[in-house]
Structures are given as structure tokens and as C-alpha cells.
C-alpha atoms as a PDB file:
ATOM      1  CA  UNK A   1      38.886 -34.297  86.049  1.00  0.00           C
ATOM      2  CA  UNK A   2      40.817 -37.551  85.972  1.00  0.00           C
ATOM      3  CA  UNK A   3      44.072 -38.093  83.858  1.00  0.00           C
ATOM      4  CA  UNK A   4      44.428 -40.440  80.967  1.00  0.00           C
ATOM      5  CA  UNK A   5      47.021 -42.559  83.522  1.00  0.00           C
ATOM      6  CA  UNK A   6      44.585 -42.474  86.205  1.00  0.00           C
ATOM      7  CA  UNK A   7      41.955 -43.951  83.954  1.00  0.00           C
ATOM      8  CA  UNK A   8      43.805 -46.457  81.967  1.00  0.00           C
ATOM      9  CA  UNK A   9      46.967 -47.374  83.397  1.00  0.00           C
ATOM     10  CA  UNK A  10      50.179 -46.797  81.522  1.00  0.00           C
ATOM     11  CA  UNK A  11      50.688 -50.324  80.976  1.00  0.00           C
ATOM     12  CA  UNK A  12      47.622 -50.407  78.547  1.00  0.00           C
ATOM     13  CA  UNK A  13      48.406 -47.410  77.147  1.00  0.00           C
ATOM     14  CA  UNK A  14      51.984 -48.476  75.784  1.00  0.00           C
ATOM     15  CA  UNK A  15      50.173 -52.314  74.735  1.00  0.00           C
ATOM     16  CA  UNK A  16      47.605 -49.546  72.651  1.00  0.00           C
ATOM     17  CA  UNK A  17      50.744 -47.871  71.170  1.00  0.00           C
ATOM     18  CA  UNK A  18      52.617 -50.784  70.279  1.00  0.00           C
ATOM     19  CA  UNK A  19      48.977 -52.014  68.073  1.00  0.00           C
ATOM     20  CA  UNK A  20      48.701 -48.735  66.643  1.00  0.00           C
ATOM     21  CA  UNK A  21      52.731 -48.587  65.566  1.00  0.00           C
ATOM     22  CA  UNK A  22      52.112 -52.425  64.645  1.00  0.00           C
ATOM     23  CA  UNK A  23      49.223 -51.551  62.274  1.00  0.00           C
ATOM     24  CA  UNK A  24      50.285 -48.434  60.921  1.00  0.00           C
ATOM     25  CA  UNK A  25      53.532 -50.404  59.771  1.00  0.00           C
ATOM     26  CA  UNK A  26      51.528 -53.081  58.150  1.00  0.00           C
ATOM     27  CA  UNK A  27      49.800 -50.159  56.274  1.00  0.00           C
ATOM     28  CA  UNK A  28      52.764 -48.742  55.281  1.00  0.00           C
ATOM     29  CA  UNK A  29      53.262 -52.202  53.491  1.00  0.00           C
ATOM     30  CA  UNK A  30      51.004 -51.506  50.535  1.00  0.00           C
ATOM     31  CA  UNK A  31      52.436 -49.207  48.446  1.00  0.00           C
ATOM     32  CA  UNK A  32      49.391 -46.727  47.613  1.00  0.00           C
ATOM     33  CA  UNK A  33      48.521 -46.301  51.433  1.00  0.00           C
ATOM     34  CA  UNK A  34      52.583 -45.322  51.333  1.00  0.00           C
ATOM     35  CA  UNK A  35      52.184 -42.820  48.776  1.00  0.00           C
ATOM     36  CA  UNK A  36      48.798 -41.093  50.413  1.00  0.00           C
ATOM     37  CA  UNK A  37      50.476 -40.973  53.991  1.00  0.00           C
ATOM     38  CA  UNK A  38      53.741 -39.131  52.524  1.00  0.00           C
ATOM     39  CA  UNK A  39      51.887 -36.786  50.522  1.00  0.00           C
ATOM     40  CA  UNK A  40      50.448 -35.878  53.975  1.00  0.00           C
ATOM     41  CA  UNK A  41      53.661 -34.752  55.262  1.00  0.00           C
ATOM     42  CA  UNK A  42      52.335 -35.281  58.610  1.00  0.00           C
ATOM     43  CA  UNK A  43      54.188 -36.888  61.771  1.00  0.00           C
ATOM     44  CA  UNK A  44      53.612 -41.120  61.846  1.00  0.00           C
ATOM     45  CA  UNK A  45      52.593 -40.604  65.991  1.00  0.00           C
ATOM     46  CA  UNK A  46      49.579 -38.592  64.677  1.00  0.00           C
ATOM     47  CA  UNK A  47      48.858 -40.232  61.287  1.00  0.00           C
ATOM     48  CA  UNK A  48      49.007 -44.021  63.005  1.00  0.00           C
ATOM     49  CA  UNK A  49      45.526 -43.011  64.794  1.00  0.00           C
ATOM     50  CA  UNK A  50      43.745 -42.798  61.877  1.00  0.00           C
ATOM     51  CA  UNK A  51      45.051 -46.056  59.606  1.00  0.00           C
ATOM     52  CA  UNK A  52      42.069 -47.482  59.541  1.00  0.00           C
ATOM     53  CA  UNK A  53      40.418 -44.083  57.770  1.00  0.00           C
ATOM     54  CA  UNK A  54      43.458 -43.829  55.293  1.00  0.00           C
ATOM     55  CA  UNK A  55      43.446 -47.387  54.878  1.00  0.00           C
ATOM     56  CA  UNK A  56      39.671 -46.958  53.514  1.00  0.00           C
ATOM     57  CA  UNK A  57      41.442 -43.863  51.785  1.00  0.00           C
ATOM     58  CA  UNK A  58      44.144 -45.811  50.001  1.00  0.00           C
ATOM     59  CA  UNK A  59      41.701 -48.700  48.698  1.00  0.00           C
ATOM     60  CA  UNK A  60      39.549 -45.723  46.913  1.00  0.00           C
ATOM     61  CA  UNK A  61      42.507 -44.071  46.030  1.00  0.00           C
ATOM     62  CA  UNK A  62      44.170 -47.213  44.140  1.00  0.00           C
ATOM     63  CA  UNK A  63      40.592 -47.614  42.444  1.00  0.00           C
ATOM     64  CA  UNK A  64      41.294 -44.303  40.985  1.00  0.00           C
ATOM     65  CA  UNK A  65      44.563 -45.008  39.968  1.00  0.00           C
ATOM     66  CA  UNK A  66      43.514 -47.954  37.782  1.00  0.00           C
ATOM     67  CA  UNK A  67      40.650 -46.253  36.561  1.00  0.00           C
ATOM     68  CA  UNK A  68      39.617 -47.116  33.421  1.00  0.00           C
ATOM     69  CA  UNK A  69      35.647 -45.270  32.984  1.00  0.00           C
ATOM     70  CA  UNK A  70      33.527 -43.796  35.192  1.00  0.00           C
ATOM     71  CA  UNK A  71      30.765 -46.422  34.486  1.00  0.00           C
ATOM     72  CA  UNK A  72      33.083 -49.041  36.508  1.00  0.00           C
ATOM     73  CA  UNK A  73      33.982 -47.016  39.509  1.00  0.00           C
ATOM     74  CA  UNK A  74      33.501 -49.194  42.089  1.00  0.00           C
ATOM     75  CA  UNK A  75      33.564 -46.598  45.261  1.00  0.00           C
ATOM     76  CA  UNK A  76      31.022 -46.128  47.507  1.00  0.00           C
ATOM     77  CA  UNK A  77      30.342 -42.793  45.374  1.00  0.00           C
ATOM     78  CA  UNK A  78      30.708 -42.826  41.991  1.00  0.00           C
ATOM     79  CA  UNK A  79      33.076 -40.643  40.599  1.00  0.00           C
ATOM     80  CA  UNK A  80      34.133 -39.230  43.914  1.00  0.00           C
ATOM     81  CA  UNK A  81      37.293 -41.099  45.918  1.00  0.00           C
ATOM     82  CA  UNK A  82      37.269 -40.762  50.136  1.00  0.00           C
ATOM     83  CA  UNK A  83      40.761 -38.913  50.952  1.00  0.00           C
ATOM     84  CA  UNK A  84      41.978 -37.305  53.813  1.00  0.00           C
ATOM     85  CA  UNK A  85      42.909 -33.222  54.229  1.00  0.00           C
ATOM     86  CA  UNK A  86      45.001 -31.705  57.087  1.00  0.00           C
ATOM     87  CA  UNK A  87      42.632 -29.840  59.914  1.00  0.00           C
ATOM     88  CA  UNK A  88      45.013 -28.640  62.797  1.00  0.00           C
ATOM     89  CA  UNK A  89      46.839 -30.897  64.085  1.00  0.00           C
ATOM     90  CA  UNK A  90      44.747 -33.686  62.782  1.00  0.00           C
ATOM     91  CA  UNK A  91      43.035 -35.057  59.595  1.00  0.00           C
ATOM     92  CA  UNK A  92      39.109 -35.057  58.483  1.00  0.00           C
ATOM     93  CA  UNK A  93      37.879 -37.227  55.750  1.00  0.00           C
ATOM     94  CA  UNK A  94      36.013 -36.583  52.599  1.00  0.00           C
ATOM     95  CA  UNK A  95      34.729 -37.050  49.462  1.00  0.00           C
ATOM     96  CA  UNK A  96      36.077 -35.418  46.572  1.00  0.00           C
ATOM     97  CA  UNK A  97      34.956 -35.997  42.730  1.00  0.00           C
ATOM     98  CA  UNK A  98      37.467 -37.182  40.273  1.00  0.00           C
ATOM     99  CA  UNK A  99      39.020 -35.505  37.253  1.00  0.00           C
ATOM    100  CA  UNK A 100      36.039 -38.068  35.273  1.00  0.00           C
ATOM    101  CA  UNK A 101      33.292 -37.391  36.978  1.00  0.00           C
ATOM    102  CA  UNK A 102      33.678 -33.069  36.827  1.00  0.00           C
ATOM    103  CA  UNK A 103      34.639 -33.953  33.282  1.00  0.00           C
ATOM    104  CA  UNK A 104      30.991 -35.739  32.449  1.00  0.00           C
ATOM    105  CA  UNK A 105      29.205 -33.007  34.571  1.00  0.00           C
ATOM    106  CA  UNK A 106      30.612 -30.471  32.284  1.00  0.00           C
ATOM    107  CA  UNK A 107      29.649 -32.432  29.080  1.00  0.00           C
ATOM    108  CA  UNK A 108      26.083 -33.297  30.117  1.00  0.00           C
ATOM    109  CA  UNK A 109      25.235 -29.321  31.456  1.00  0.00           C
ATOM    110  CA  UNK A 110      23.696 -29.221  28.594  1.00  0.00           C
ATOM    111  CA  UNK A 111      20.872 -31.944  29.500  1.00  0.00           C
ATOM    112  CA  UNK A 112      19.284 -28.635  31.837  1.00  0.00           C
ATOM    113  CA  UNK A 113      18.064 -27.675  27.973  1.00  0.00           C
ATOM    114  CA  UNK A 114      16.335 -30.930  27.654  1.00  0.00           C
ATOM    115  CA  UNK A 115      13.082 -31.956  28.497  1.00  0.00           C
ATOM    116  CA  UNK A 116      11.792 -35.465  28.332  1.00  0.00           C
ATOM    117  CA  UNK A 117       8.971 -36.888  28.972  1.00  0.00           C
ATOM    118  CA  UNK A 118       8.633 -40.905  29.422  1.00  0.00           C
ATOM    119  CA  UNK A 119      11.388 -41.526  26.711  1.00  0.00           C
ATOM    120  CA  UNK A 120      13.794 -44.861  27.071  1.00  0.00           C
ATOM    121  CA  UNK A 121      17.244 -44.460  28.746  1.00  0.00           C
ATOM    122  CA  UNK A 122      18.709 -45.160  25.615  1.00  0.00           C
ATOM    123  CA  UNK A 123      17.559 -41.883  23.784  1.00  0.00           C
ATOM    124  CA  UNK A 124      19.548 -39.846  27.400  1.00  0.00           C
ATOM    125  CA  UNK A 125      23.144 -39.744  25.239  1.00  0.00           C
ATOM    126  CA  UNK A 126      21.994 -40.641  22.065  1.00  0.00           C
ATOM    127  CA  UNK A 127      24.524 -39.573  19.612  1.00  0.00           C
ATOM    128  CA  UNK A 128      24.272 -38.660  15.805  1.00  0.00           C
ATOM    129  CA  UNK A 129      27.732 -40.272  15.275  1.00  0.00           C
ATOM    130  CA  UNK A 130      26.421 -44.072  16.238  1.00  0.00           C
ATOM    131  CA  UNK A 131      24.495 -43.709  12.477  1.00  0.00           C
ATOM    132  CA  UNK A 132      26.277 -40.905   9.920  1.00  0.00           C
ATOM    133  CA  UNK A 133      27.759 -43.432   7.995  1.00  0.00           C
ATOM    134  CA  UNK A 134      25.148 -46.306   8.132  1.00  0.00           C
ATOM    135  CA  UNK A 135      23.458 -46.441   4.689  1.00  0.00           C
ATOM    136  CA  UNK A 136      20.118 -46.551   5.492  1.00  0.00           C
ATOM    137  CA  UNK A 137      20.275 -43.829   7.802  1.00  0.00           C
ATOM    138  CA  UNK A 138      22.958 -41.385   5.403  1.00  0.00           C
ATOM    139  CA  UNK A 139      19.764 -39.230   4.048  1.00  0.00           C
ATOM    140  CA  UNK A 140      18.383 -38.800   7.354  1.00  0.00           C
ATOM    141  CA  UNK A 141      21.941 -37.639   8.763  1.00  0.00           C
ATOM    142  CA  UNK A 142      22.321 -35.331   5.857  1.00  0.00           C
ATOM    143  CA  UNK A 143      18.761 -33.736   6.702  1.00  0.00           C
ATOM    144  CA  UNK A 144      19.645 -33.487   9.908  1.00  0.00           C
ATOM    145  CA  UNK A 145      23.257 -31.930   9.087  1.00  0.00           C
ATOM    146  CA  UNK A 146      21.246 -29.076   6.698  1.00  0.00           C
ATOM    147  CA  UNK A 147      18.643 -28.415   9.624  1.00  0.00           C
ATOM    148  CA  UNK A 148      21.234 -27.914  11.832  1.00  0.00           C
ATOM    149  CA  UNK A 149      22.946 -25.100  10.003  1.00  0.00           C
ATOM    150  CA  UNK A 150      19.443 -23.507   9.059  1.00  0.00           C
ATOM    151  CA  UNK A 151      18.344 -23.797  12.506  1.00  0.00           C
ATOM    152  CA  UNK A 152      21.108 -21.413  13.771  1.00  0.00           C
ATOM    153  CA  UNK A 153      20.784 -18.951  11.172  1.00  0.00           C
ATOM    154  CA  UNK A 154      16.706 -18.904  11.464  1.00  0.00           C
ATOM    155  CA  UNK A 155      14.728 -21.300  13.770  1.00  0.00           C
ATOM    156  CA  UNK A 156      11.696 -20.439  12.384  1.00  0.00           C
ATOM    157  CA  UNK A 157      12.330 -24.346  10.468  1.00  0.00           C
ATOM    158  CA  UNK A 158      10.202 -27.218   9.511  1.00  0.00           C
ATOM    159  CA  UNK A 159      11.190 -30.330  11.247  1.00  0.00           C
ATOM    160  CA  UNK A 160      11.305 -33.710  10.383  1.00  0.00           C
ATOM    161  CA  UNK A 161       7.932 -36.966  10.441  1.00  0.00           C
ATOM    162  CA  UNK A 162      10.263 -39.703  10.435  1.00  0.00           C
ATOM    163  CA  UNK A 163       8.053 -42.505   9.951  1.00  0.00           C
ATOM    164  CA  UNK A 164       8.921 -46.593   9.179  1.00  0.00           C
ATOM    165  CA  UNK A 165       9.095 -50.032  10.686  1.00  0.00           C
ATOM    166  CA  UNK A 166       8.821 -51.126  14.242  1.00  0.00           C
ATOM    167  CA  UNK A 167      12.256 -50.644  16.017  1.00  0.00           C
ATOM    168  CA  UNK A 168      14.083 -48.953  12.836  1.00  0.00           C
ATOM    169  CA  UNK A 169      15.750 -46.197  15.319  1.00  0.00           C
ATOM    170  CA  UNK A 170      13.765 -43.675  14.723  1.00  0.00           C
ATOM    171  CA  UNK A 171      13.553 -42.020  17.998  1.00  0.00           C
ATOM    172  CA  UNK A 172      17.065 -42.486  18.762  1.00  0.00           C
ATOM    173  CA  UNK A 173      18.066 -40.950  15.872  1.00  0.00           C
ATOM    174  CA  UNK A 174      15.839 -37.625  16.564  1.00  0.00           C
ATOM    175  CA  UNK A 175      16.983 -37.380  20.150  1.00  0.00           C
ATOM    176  CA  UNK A 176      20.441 -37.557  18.685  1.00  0.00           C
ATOM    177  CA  UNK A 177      19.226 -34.684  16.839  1.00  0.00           C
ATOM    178  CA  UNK A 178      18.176 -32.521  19.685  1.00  0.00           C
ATOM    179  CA  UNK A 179      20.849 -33.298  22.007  1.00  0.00           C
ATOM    180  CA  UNK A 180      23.434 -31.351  19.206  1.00  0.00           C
ATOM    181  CA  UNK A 181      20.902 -28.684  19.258  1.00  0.00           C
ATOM    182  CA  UNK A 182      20.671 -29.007  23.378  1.00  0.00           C
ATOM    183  CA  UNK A 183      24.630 -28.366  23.784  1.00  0.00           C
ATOM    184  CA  UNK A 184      24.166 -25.557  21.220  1.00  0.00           C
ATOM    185  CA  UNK A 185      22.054 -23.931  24.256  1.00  0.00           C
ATOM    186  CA  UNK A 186      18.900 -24.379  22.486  1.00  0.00           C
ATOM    187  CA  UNK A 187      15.310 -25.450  24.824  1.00  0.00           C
ATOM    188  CA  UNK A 188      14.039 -28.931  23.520  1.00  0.00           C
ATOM    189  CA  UNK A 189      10.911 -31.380  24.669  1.00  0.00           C
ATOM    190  CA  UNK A 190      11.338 -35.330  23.755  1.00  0.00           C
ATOM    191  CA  UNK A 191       7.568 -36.471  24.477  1.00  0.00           C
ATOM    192  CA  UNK A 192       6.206 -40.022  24.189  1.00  0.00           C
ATOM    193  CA  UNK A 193       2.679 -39.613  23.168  1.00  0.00           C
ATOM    194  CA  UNK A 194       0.749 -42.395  24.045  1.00  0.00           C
ATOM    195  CA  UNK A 195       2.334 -41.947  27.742  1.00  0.00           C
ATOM    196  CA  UNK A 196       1.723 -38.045  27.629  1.00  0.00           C
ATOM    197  CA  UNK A 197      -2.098 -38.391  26.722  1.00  0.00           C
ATOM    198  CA  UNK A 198      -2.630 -40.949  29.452  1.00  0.00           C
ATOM    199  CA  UNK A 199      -0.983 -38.926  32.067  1.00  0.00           C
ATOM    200  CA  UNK A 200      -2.820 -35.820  31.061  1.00  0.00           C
ATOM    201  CA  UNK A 201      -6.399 -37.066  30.827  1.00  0.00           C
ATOM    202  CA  UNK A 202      -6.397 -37.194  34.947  1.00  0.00           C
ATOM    203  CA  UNK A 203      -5.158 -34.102  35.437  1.00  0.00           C
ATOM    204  CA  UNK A 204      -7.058 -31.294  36.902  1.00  0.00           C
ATOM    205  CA  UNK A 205      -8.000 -28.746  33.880  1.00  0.00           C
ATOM    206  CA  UNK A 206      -5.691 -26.292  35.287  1.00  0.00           C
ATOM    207  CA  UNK A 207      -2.521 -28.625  35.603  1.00  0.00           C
ATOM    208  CA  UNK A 208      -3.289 -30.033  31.652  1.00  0.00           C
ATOM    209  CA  UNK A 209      -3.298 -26.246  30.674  1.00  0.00           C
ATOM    210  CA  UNK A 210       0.083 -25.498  32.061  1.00  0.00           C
ATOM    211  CA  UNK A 211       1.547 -28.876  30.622  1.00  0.00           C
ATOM    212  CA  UNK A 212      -0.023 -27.922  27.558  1.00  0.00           C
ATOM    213  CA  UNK A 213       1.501 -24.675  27.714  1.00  0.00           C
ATOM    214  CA  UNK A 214       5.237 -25.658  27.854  1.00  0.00           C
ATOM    215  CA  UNK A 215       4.438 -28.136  24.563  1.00  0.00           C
ATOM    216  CA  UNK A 216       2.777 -24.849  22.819  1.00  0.00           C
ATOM    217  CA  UNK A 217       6.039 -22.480  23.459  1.00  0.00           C
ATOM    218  CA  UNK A 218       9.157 -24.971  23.755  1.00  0.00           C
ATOM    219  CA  UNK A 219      11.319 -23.765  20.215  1.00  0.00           C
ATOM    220  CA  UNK A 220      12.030 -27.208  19.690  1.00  0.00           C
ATOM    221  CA  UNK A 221       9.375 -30.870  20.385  1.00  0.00           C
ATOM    222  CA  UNK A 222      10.004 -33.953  19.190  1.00  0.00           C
ATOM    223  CA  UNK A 223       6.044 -35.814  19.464  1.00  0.00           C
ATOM    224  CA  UNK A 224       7.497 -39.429  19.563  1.00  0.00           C
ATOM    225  CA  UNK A 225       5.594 -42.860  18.271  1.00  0.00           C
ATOM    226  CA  UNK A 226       2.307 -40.775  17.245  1.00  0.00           C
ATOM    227  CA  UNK A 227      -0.369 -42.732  16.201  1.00  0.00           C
ATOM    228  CA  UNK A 228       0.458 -45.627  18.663  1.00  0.00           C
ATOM    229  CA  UNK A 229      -1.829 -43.644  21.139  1.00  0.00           C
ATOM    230  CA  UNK A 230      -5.545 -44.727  21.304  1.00  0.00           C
ATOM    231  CA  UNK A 231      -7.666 -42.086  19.019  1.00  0.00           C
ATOM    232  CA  UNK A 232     -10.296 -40.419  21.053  1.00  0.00           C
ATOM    233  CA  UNK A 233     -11.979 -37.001  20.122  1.00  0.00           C
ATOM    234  CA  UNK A 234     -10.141 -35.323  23.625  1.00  0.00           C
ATOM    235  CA  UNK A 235      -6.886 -36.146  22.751  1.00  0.00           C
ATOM    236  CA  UNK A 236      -6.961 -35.533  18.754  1.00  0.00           C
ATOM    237  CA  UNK A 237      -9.086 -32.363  19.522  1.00  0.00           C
ATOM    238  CA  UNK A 238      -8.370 -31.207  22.796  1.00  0.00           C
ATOM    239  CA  UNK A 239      -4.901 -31.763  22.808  1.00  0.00           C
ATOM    240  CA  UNK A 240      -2.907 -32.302  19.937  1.00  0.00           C
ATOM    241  CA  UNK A 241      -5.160 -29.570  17.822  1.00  0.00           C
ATOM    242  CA  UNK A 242      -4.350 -26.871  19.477  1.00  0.00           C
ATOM    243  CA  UNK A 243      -0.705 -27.795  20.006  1.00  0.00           C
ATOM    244  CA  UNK A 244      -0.431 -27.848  16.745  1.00  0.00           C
ATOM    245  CA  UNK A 245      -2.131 -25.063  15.580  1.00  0.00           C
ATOM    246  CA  UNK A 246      -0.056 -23.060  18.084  1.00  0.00           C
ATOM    247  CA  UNK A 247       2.953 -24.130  16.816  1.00  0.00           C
ATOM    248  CA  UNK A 248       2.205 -23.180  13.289  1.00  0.00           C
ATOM    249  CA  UNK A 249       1.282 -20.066  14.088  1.00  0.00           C
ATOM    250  CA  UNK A 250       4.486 -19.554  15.440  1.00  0.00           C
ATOM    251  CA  UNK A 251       6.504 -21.555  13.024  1.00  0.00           C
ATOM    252  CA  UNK A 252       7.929 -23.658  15.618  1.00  0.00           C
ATOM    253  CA  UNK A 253      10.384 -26.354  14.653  1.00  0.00           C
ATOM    254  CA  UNK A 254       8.080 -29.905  15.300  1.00  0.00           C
ATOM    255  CA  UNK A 255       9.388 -33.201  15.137  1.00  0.00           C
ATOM    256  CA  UNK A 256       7.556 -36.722  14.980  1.00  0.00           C
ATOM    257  CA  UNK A 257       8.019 -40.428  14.898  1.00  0.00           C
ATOM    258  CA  UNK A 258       5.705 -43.017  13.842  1.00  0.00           C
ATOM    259  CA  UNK A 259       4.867 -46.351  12.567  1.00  0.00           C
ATOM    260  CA  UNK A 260       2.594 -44.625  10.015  1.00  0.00           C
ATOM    261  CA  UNK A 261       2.596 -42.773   6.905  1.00  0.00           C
ATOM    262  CA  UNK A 262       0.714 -39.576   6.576  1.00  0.00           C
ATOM    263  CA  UNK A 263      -1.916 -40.961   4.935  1.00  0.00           C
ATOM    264  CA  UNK A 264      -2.352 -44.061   7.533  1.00  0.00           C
ATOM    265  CA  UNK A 265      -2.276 -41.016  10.523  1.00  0.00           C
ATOM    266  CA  UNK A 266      -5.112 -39.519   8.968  1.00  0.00           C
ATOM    267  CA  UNK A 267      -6.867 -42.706   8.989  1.00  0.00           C
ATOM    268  CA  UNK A 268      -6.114 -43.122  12.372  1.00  0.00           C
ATOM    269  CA  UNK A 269      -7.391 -40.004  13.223  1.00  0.00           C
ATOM    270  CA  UNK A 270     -10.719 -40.700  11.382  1.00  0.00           C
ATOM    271  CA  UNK A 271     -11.442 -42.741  14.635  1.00  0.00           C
ATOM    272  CA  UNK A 272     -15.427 -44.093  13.259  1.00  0.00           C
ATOM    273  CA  UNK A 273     -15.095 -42.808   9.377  1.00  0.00           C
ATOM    274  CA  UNK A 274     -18.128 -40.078   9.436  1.00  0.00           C
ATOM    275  CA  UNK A 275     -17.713 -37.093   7.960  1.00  0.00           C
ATOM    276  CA  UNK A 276     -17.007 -35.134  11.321  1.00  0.00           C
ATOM    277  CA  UNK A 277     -14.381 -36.953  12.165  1.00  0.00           C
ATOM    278  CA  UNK A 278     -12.961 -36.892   8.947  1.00  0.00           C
ATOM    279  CA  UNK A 279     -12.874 -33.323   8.625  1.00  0.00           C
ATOM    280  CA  UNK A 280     -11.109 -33.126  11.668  1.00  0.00           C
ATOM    281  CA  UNK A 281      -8.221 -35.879  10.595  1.00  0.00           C
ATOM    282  CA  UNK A 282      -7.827 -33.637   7.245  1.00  0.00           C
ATOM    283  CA  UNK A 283      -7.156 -30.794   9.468  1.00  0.00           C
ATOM    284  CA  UNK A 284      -5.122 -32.314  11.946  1.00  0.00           C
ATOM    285  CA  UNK A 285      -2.597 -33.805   8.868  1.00  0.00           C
ATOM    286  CA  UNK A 286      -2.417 -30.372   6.964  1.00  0.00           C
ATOM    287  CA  UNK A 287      -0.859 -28.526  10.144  1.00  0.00           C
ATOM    288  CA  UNK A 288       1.256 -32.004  10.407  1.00  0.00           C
ATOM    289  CA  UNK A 289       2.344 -31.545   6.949  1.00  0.00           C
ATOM    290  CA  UNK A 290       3.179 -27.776   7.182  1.00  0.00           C
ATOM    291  CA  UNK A 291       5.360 -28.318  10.093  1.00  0.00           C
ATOM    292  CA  UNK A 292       7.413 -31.206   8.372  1.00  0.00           C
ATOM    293  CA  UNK A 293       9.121 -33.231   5.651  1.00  0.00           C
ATOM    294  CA  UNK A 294       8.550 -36.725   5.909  1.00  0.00           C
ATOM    295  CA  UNK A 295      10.916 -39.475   5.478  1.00  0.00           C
ATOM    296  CA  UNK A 296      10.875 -42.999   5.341  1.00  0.00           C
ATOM    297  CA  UNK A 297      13.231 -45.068   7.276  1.00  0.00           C
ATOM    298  CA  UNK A 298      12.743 -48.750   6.619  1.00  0.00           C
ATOM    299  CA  UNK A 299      15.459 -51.234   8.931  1.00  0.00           C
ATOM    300  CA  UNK A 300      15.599 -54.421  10.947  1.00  0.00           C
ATOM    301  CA  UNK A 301      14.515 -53.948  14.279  1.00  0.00           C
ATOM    302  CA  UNK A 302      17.128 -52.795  16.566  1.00  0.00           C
ATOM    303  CA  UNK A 303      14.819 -54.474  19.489  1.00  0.00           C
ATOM    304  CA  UNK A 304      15.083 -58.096  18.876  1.00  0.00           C
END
């Protein structure tokens, strides 16, 4: 085997070694690649191989210095900054996750207690601070205060049909609700309805059963914008029925929104007024109304 010499003569070799020297020098010009490189404690004849690589290192680095949220990170990971770590004799380059980012992970474990189904990004982090002192919104933070501490104690509770104008914050305010209960370590279901039913209708019988299932048993479900869903006899009969009946029978805490009253549900559950179908709206409201206490929230709309 041929010798570095024999294969690129000497003369090149000390022109390479002057760049290298050359470049690594500039580096050392910027104070942050400075301060990565002596942390290092690694001889400059080895380290000036591999300025590109710590200059890459020292631009993430200086991000993370400066850092002012995770939301802003602007390297090529988020959360995570590209540094360098001894191997040998040499160096091998990573990416390791920021004091920030382990810091969120830890605070949004909980989420693995949530389940949500078609819901707007908005209701992911939804607080109950963003309202406990708005006005409008005070009795609904108080209810949700008392449920909270009766919830622990006993969770066989009623929940809440929070029901009121278009865009009030009534889902938001809910999902505030069950992320508290969520970090408490408690299993939750979010569900848009309207989205839920369509989905459903083309499943195969045995993949609606087990979806149906998980509605029937999770301890806490939040059934959100009811009565914006298109009545038919399947979904009033077929699905939500049943749902409900199970979750009386088991006294488990059920949550809705809507745009309608209890009395205007029923009547959108009457779907064509005869008598059958009234019947079955009467019964679908009385296992509505033994799960919850309703509340009005009237507000401008938090849309426009």
C-alpha cells in the first residue's frame, strides 16, 4: 500500500495544512465557536479537521444561547442543538435536545391520557387559566373548579352540556377542563361528532364496534358540537343510544357542547316529527339530562 507522500506530494500536503490552520484561525474569530472548541480540551492539529462540523456546531450552539422559546428555534431540529463529543482520538457529531425541549416533553406526558378525535389545534394546550377571571365564563370556571375536586374523591360525576352561541369558546373551555384532569393521570376522549359519525358510517361493523367500544368505557368523553351532525335514525339510534345508555349505566362522567338547548336537541332528534321518532328523541334527552347540568354560555364569537 502506497504512503500519503507517495500519493500526494508533500508540497500539497503542507499548502492543505496551511488552509486548514488558516480556517481554523478564522473560526477561532467568533467568539462562540471559541468557547465550544476550548470546552473540547482537545489539541488545535486534530480539532482544525473538523471546523467546518464545529462551525455548523457553533451557529446552533449560539441559537441556543439567545434562546428565547422553543416555538422560535430555528435549528434544523427543534429543540435539539448539533454539538460535537470526544470519540478516541477524534470527534463525532450529534444531536442533543435542549434544557426546553426535555422540559415541554415532561409537561405534555400527560397528552398519552388524551384522546382526540378531529378536534382544532387550538383545543391541544388549552388552558383553564386563559378564562377564570373573564366574567362571562366565572360560573363555568367555578363548575369546573367543584367537578374537579368531586371528581377525585368519586368519579362516578355528572358532567357538564355547555350549550350557547356560535364561537362562544365552548369547546376550548371543556378541553381546558380535561387536560387538568389528563395531567391528574386520568383517561379522557375529546370527540367531534359530526366528524366521528361520518367516519364511522364506512366502517366495517366490526371496526365501528371497537370504536364504539373505547367511547362506551373511556371514564371521561367530551361529545363536542352535538346536534351540528345530520340526524339520521343510524347515528341517533345506532350510535349515540347505546353510548349513552352505556355510560349511564355506569355513571360515567359525559361532557357536551352545542349550539342547542335541550329542548332544540330533542327537536333535532325528532328528525320527521312522528311519533316514533319522537319517542326516541325523548329518550335520547333523558339519558342526556341524567348525565349533565346544562349551562348557558352566551359571547361574541371568538372566530371572527
Amino acid at each position: 500500500m502506497k504512503t500519503v507522500t507517495e500519493v500526494i506530494p508533500n508540497k500539497q500536503i503542507k499548502n492543505l495544512d496551511r488552509v486548514l490552520d488558516k480556517e481554523f484561525n478564522q473560526a477561532l474569530g467568533n467568539p462562540t465557536f471559541q468557547e465550544l472548541v476550548s470546552k473540547l480540551q482537545m489539541d488545535a492539529n486534530i480539532l482544525r479537521s473538523y471546523t467546518s462540523s464545529l462551525q455548523d456546531s457553533a451557529l446552533e450552539y449560539e441559537h441556543c444561547k439567545n434562546c428565547k422559546s422553543l416555538l422560535s428555534c430555528p435549528n434544523k431540529i427543534m429543540g435539539h442543538c448539533y454539538l460535537p463529543m470526544k470519540n478516541g482520538n477524534g470527534l463525532e457529531f450529534g444531536y442533543k435536545a435542549c434544557k426546553k425541549y426535555k422540559r415541554k416533553q415532561k409537561e405534555d406526558q400527560y397528552l398519552k391520557n388524551m384522546y382526540l378525535y378531529h378536534v382544532s389545534d387550538e383545543l391541544l394546550h388549552a388552558s383553564m387559566k386563559d378564562y377564570k377571571k373573564d366574567p362571562k365564563r366565572i360560573p363555568i370556571f367555578k363548575w369546573e373548579q367543584q367537578f374537579l375536586k368531586k371528581f377525585e374523591k368519586d368519579s362516578h360525576q355528572k358532567g357538564l352540556f355547555l350549550h350557547g352561541s356560535f364561537g362562544s369558546g365552548k369547546s376550548y373551555i371543556l378541553a381546558a377542563l380535561f387536560h387538568e384532569l389528563a395531567k391528574k393521570n386520568y383517561q379522557c376522549a375529546i370527540i367531534f361528532w359530526p366528524e366521528y359519525l361520518n367516519h364511522n358510517r364506512g366502517l366495517y361493523p366490526s371496526e365501528f364496534s371497537e370504536n364504539l367500544e373505547k367511547l362506551k368505557k373511556v371514564p371521561l368523553l367530551l361529545i363536542d358540537d352535538i346536534g351540528a351532525e345530520n340526524t339520521t335514525p343510524w347515528g341517533r339510534d345506532d350510535v349515540l343510544m347505546p353510548l349513552l345508555q352505556y355510560r349511564m349505566d355506569h355513571k360515567l362522567a359525559t361532557f357536551f357542547t352545542s349550539n342547542l338547548n335541550y329542548e332544540e336537541l330533542e327537536e333535532h332528534f325528532s328528525i320527521s316529527k312522528n311519533k316514533v321518532d319522537i319517542v326516541k328523541a325523548r329518550r335520547i334527552m333523558e339519558r342526556i339530562r341524567y348525565l349533565t347540568d346544562e349551562i348557558e354560555l352566551v359571547s361574541d364569537n371568538l372566530r371572527n
